[in-house]
N, C-alpha and C. Protein backbone atom coordinates (compact mmCIF):
# COMPACT_ATOMS: atom_id res chain seq x y z
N UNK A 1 10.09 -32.41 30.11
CA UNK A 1 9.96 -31.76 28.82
C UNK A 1 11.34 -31.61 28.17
N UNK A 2 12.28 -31.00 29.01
CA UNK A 2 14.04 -30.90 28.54
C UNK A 2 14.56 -32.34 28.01
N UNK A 3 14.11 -33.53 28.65
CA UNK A 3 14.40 -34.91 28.16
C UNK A 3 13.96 -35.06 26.71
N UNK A 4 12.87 -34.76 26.80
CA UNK A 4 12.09 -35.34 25.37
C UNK A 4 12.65 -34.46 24.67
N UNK A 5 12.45 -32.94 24.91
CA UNK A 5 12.91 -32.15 23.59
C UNK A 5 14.64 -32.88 22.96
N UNK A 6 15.22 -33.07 23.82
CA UNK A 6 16.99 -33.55 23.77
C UNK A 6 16.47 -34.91 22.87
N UNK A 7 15.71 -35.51 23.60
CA UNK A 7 15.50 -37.02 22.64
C UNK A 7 14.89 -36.94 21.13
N UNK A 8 14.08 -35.89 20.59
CA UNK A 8 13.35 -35.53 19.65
C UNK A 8 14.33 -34.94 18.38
N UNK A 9 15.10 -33.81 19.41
CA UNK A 9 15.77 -33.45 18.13
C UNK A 9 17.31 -33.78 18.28
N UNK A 10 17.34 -34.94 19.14
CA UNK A 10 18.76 -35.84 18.73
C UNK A 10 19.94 -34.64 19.50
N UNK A 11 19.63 -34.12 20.58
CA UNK A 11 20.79 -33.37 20.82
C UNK A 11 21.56 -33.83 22.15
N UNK A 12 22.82 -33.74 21.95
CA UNK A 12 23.80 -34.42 22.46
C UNK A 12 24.54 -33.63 22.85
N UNK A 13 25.25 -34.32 24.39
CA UNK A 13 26.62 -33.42 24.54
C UNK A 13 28.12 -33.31 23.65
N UNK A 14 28.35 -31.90 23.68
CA UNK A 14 29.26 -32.10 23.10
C UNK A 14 30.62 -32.53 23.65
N UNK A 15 30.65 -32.98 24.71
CA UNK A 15 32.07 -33.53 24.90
C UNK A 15 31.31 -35.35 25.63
N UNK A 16 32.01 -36.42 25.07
CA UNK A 16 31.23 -37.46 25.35
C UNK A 16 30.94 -37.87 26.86
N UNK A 17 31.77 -37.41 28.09
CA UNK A 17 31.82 -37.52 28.92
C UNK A 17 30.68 -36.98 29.64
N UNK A 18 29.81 -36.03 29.00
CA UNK A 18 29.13 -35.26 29.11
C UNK A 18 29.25 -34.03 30.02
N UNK A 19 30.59 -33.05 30.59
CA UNK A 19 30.61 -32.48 31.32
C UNK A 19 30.72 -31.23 30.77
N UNK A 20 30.83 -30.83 29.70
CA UNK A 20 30.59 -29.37 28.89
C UNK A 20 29.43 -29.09 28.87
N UNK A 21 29.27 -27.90 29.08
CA UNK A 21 27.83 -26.59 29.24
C UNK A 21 27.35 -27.00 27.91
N UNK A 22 27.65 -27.19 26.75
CA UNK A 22 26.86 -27.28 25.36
C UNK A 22 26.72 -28.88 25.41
N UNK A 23 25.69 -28.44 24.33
CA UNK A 23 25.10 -29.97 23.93
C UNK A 23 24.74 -29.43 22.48
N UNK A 24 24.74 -30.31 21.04
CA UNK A 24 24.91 -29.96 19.86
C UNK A 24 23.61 -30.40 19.25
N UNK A 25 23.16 -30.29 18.31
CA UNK A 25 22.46 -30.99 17.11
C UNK A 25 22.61 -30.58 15.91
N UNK A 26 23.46 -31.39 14.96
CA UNK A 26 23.65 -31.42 13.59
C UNK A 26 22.24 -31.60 12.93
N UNK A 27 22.39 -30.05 11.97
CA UNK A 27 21.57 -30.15 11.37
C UNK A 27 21.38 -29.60 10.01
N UNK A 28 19.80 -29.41 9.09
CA UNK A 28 20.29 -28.87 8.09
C UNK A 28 19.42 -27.44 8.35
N UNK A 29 20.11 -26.00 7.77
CA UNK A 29 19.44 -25.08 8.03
C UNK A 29 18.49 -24.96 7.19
N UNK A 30 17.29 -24.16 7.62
CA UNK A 30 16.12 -24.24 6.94
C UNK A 30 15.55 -22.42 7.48
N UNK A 31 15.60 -21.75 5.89
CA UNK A 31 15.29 -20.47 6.56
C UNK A 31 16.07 -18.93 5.17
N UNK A 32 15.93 -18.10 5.35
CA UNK A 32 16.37 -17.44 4.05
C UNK A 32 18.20 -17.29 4.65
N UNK A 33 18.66 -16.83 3.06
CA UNK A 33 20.23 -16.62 3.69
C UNK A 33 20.32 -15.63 4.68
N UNK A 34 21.52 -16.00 5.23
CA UNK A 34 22.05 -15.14 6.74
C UNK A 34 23.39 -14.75 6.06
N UNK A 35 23.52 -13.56 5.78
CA UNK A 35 25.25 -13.24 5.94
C UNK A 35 26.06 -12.19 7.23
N UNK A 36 26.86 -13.14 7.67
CA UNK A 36 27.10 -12.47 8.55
C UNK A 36 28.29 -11.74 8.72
N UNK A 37 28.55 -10.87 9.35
CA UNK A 37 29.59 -9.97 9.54
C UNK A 37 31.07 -10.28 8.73
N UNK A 38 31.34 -11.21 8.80
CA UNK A 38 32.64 -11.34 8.12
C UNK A 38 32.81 -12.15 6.92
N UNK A 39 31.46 -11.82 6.50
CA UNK A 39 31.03 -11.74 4.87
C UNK A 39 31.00 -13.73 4.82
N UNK A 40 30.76 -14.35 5.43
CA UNK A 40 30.11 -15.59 5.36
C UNK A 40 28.86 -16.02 5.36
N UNK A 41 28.18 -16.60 3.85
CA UNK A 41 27.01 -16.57 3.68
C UNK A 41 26.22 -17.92 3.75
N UNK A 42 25.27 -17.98 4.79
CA UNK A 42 24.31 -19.56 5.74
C UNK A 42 23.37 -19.06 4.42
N UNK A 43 22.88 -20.26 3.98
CA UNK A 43 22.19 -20.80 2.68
C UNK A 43 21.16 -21.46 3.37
N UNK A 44 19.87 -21.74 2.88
CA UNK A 44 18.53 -22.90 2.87
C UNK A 44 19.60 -23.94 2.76
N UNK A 45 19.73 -25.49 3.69
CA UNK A 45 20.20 -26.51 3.29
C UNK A 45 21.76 -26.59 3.60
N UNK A 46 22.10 -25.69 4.22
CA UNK A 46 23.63 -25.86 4.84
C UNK A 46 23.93 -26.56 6.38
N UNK A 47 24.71 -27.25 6.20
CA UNK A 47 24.59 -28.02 7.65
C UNK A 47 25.52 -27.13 8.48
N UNK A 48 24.71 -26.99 9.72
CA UNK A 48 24.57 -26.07 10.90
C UNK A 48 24.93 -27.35 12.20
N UNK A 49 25.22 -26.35 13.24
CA UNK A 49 25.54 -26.73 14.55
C UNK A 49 24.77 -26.07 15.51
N UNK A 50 23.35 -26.87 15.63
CA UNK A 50 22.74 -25.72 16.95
C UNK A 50 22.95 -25.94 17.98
N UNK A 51 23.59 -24.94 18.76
CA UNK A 51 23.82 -25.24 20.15
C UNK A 51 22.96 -25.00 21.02
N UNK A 52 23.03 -25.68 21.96
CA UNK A 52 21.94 -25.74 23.52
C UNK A 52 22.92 -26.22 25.05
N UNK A 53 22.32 -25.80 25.64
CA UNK A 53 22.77 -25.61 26.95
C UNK A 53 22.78 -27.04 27.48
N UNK A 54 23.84 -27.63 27.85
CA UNK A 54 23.62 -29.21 28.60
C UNK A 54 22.86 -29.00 30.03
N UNK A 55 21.59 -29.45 30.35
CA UNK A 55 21.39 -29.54 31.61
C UNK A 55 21.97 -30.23 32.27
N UNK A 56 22.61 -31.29 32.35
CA UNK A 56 23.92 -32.12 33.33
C UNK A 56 24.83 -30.65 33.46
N UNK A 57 25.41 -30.46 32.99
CA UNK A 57 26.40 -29.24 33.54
C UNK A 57 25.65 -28.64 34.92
N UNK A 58 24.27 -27.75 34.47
CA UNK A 58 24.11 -26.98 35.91
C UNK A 58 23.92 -27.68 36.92
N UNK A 59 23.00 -28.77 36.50
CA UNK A 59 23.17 -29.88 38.05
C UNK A 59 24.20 -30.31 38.41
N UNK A 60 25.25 -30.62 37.64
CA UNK A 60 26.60 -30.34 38.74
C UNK A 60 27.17 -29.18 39.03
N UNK A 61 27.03 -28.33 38.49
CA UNK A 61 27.87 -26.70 39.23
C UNK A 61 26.38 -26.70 40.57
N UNK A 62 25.56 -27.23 40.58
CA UNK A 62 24.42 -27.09 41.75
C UNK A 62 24.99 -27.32 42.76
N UNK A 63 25.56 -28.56 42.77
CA UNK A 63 26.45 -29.33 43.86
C UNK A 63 27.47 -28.31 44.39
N UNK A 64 27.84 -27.38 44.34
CA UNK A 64 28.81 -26.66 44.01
C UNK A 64 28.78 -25.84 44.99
N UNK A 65 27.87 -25.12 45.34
CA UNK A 65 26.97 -24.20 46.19
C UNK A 65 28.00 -22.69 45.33
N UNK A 66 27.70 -22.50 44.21
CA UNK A 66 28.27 -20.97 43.84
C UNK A 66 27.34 -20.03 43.66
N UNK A 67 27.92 -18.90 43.98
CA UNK A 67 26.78 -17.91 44.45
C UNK A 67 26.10 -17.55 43.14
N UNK A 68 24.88 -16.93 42.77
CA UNK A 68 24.24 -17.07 41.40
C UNK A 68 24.89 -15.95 41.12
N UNK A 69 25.50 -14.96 41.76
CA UNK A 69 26.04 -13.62 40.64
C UNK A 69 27.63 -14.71 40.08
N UNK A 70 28.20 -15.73 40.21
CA UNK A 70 29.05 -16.29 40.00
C UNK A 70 28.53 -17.22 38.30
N UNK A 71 28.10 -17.43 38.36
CA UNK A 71 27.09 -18.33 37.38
C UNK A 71 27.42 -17.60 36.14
N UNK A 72 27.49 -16.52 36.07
CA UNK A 72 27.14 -16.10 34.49
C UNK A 72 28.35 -16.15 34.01
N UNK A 73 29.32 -15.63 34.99
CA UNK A 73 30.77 -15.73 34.18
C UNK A 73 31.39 -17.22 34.51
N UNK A 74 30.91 -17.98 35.25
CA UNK A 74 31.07 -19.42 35.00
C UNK A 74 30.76 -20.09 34.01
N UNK A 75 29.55 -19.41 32.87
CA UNK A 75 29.39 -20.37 32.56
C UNK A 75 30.03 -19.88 31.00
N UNK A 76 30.34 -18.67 31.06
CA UNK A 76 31.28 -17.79 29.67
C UNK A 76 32.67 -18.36 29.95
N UNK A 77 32.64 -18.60 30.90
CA UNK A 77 34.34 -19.47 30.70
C UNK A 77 34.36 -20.95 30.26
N UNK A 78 33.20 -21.57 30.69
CA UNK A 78 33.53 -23.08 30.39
C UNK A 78 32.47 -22.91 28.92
N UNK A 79 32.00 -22.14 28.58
CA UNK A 79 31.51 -21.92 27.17
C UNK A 79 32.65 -22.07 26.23
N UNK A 80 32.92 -20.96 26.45
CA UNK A 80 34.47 -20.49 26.17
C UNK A 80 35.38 -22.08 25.71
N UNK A 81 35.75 -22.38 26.63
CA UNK A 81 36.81 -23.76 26.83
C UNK A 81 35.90 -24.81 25.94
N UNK A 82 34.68 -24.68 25.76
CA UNK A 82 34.00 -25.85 25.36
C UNK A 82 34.03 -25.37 23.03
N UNK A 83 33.79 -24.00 23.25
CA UNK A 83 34.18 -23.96 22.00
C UNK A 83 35.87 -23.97 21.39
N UNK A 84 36.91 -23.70 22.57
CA UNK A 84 37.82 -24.88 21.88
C UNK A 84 37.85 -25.86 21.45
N UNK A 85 37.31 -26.69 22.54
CA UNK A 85 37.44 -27.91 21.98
C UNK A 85 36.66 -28.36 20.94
N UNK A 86 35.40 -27.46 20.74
CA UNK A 86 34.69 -27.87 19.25
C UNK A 86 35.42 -27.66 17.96
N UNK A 87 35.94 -26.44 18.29
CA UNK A 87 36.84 -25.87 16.95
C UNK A 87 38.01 -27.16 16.75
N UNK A 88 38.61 -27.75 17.98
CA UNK A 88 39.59 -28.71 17.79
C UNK A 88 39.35 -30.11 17.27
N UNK A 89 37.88 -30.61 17.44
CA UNK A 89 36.59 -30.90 17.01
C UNK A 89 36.91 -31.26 15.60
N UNK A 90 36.66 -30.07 14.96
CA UNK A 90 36.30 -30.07 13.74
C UNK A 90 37.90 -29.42 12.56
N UNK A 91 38.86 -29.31 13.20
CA UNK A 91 40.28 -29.22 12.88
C UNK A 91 40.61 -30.48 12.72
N UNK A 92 39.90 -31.74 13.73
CA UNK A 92 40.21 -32.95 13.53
C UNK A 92 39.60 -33.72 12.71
N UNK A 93 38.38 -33.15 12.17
CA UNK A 93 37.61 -33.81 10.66
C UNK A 93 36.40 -34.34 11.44
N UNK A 94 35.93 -33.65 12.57
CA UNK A 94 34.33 -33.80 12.86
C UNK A 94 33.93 -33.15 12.55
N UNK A 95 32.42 -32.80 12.25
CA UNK A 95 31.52 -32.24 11.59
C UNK A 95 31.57 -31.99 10.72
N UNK A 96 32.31 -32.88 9.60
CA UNK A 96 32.50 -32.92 8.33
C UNK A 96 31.02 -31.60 7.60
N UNK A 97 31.68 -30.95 6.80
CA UNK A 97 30.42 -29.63 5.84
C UNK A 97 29.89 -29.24 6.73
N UNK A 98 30.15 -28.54 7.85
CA UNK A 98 29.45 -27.62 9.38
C UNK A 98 29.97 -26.28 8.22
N UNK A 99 28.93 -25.03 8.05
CA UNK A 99 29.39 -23.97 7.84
C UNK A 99 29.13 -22.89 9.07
N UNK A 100 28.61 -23.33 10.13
CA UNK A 100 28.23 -21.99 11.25
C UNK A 100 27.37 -22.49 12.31
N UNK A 101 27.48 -21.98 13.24
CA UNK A 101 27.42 -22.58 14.65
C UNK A 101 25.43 -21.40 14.42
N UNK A 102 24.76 -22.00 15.66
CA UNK A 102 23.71 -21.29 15.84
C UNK A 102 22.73 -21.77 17.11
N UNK A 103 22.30 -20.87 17.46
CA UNK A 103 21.61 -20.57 18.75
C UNK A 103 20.46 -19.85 19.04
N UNK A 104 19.59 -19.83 20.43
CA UNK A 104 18.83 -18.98 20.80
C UNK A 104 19.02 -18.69 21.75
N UNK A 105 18.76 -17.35 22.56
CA UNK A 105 19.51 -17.73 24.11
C UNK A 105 18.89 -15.53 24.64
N UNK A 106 18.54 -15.78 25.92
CA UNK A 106 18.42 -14.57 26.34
C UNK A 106 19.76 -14.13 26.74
N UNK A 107 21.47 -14.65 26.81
CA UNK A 107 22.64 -14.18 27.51
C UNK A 107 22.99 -13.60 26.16
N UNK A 108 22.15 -12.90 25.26
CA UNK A 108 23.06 -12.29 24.24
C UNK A 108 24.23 -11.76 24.66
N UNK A 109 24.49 -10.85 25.43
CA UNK A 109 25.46 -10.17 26.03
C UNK A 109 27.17 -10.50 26.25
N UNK A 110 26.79 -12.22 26.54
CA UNK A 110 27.37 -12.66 26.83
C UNK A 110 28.11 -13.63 25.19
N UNK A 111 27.27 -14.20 24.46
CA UNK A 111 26.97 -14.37 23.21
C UNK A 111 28.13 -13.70 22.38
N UNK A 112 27.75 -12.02 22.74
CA UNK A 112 28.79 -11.44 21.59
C UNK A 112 29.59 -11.16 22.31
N UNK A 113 30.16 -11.33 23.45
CA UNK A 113 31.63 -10.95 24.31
C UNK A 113 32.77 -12.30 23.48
N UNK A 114 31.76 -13.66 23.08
CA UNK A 114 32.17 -15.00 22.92
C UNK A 114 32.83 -14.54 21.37
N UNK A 115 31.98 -13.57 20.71
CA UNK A 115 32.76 -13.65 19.52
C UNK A 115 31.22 -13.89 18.42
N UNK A 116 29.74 -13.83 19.02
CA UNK A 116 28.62 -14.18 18.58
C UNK A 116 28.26 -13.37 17.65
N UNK A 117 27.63 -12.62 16.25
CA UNK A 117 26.69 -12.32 16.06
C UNK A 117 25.35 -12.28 16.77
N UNK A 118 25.04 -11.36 17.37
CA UNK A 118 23.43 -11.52 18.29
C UNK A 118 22.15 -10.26 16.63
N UNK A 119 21.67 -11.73 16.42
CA UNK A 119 20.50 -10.90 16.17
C UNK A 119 18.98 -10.92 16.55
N UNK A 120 18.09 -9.96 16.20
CA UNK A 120 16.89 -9.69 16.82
C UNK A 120 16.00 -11.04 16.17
N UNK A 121 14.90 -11.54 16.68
CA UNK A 121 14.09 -12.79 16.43
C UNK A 121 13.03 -11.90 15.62
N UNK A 122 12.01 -12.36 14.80
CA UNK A 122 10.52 -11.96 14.63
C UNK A 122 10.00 -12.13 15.86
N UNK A 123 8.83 -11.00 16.11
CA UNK A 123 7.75 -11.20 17.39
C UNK A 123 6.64 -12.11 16.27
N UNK A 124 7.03 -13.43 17.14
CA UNK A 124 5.73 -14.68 16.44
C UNK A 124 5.23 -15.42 17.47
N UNK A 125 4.67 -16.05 17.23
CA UNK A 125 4.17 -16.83 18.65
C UNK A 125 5.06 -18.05 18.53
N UNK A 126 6.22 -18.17 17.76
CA UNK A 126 7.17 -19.08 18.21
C UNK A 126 8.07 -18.31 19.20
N UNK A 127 8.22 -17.26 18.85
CA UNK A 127 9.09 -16.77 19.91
C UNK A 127 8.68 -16.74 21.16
N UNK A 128 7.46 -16.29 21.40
CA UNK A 128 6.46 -16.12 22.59
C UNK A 128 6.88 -17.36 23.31
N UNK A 129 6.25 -18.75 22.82
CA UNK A 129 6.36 -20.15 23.24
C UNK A 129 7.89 -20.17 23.60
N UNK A 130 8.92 -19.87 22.82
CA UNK A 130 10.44 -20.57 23.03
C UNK A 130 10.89 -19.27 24.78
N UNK A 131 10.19 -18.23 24.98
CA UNK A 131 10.84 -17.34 25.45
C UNK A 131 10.30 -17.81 26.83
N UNK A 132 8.75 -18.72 27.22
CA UNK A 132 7.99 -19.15 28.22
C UNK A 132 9.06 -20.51 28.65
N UNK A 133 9.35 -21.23 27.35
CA UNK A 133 10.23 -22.34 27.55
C UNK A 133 11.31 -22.01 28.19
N UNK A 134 12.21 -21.10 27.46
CA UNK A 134 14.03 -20.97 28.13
C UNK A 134 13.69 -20.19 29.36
N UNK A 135 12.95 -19.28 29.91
CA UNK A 135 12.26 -18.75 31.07
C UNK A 135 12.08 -19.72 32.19
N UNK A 136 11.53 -20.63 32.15
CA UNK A 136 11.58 -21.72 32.88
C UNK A 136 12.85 -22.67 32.69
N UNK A 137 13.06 -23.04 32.05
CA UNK A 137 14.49 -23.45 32.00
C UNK A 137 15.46 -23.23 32.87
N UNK A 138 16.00 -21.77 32.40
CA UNK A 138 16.83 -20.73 33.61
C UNK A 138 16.47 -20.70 34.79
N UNK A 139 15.34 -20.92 35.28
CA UNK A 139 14.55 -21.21 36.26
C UNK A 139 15.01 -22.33 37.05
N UNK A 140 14.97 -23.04 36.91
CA UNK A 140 15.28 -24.55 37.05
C UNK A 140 16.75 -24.64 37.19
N UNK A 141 17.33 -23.90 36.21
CA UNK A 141 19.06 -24.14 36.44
C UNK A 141 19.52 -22.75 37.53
N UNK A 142 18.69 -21.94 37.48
CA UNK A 142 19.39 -20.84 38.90
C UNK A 142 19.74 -21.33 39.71
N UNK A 143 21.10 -21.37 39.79
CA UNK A 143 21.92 -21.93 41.47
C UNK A 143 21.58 -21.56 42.32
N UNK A 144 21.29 -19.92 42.54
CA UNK A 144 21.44 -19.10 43.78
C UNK A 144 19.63 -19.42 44.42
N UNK A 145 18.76 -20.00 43.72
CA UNK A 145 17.52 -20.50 44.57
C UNK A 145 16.93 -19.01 44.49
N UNK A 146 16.43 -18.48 45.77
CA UNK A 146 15.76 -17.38 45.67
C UNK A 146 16.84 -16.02 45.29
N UNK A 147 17.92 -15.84 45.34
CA UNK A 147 18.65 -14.99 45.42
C UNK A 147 17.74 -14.49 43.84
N UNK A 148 17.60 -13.28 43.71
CA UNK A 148 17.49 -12.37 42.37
C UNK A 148 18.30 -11.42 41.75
N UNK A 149 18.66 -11.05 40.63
CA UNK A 149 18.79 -10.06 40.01
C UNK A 149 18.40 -8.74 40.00
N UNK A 150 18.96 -7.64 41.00
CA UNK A 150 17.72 -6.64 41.20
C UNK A 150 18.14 -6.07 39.97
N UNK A 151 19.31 -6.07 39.16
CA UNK A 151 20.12 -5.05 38.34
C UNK A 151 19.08 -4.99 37.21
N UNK A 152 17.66 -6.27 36.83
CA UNK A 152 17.51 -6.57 35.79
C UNK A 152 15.84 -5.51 36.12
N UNK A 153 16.05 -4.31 34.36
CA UNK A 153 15.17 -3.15 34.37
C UNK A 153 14.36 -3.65 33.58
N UNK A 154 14.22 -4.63 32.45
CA UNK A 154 13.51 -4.78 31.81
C UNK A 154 13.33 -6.45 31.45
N UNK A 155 12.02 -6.90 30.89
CA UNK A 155 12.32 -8.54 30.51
C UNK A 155 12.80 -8.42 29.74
N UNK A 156 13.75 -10.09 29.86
CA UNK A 156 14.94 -10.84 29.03
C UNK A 156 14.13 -10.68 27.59
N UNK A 157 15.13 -10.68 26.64
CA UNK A 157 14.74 -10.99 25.33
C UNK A 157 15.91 -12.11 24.91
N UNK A 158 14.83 -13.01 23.83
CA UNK A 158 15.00 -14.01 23.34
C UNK A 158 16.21 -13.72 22.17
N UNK A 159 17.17 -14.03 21.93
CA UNK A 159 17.79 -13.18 20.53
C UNK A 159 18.42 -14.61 19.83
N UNK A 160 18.81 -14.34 18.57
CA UNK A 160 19.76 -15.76 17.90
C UNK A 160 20.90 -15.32 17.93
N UNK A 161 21.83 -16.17 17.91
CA UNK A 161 22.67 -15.81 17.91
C UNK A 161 23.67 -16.55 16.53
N UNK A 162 25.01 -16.29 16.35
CA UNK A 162 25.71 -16.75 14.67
C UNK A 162 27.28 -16.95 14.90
N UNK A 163 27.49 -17.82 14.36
CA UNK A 163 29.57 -17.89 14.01
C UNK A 163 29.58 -18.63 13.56
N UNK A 164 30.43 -18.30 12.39
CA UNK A 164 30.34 -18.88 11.25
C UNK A 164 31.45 -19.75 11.51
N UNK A 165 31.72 -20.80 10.70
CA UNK A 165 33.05 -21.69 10.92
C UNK A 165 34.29 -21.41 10.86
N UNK A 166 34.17 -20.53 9.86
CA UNK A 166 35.75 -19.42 9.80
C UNK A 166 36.32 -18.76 11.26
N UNK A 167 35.01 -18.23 11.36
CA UNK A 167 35.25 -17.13 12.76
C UNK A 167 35.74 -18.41 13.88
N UNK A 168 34.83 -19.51 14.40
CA UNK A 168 34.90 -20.14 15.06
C UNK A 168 36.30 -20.94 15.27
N UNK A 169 37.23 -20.62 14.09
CA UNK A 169 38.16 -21.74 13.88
C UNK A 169 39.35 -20.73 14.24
N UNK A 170 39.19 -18.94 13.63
CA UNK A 170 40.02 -18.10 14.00
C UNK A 170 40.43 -17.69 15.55
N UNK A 171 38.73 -17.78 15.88
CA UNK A 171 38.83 -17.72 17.16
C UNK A 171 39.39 -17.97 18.33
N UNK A 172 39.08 -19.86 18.26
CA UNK A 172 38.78 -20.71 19.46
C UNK A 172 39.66 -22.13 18.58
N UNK A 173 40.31 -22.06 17.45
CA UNK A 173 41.62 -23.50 17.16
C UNK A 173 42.72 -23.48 17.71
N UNK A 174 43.01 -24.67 18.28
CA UNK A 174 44.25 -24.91 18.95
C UNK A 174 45.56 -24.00 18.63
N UNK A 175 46.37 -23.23 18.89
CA UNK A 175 47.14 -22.30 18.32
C UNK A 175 48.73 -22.83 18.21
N UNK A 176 48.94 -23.52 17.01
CA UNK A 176 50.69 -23.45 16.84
C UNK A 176 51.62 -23.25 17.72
N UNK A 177 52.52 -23.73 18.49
CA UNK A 177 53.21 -23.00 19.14
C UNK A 177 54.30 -22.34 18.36
């Protein structure tokens, strides 16, 4: 199902080698305006960057044998490193008219440590469906096998997440020496 969805809506890794945690799809946004925090305003028809999780990445950190409480901040660091290089990306004249990065993802947490906007979804039965999908997903990519989470009190929620190109470039662009 992860194959086809990647083949359907054209999403690709973002580093060609394919060894970065993200994988991209240029697209156009479709949806009412979003303004977000640092007064940058996503329009119906603005080309967007949705990001998704590369499944090649966790199958190689699998190989790896790292313990699953290791995983989460593994994967905020090479997140991390991977939106350098997008920002460096697009400093270099890729993604020509990108105004803001965008996502879905239950690691909100982790999301806005990155520098994310996390906001709340509608309860629709798209969400329902996408939350059964990335549920299994995570599933599939848990390193630690049976090891669990006892820390976790309540179910994951689905959230979107936002960064705008400004932010993304303030953030995470190569820095002058």
């Amino acid at each position: 199902m992860d194959r086809l969805l990647r083949r359907l809506y054209r999403i690709k890794p973002l580093r060609a080698d394919g060894s970065g945690v993200i994988g991209v799809e240029l697209r156009r946004y479709k949806g009412y305006s979003v303004i977000l925090d640092n007064g940058s305003e996503i329009k119906d028809g603005d080309t967007i960057i949705e990001l998704h999780m590369n499944s090649a990445w966790f199958k190689e950190r699998r190989k790896l044998n790292l313990k699953a409480s290791d995983l989460p901040w593994e994967v905020l660091h090479c997140f991390a490193q991977d939106l350098n290089f997008l920002a460096e990306q697009i400093v270099n004249g890729m993604f020509h008219g990108v105004t803001a990065l965008h996502g879905k993802t239950f690691l909100h947490i982790g999301a806005r440590r990155l520098g994310f906007q996390v906001e709340e979804l509608p309860d629709t039965l798209w969400k329902k469906w996408a939350q059964f999908y990335l549920a299994g997903i995570m599933q599939i990519h848990h390193l630690g096998g049976d090891e669990r989470f006892e820390a976790l009190s309540k179910p994951l929620e689905l959230k979107e997440f936002w960064l705008s190109k400004t932010a993304l470039l303030q953030r995470y662009s190569p820095k002058c020496p």
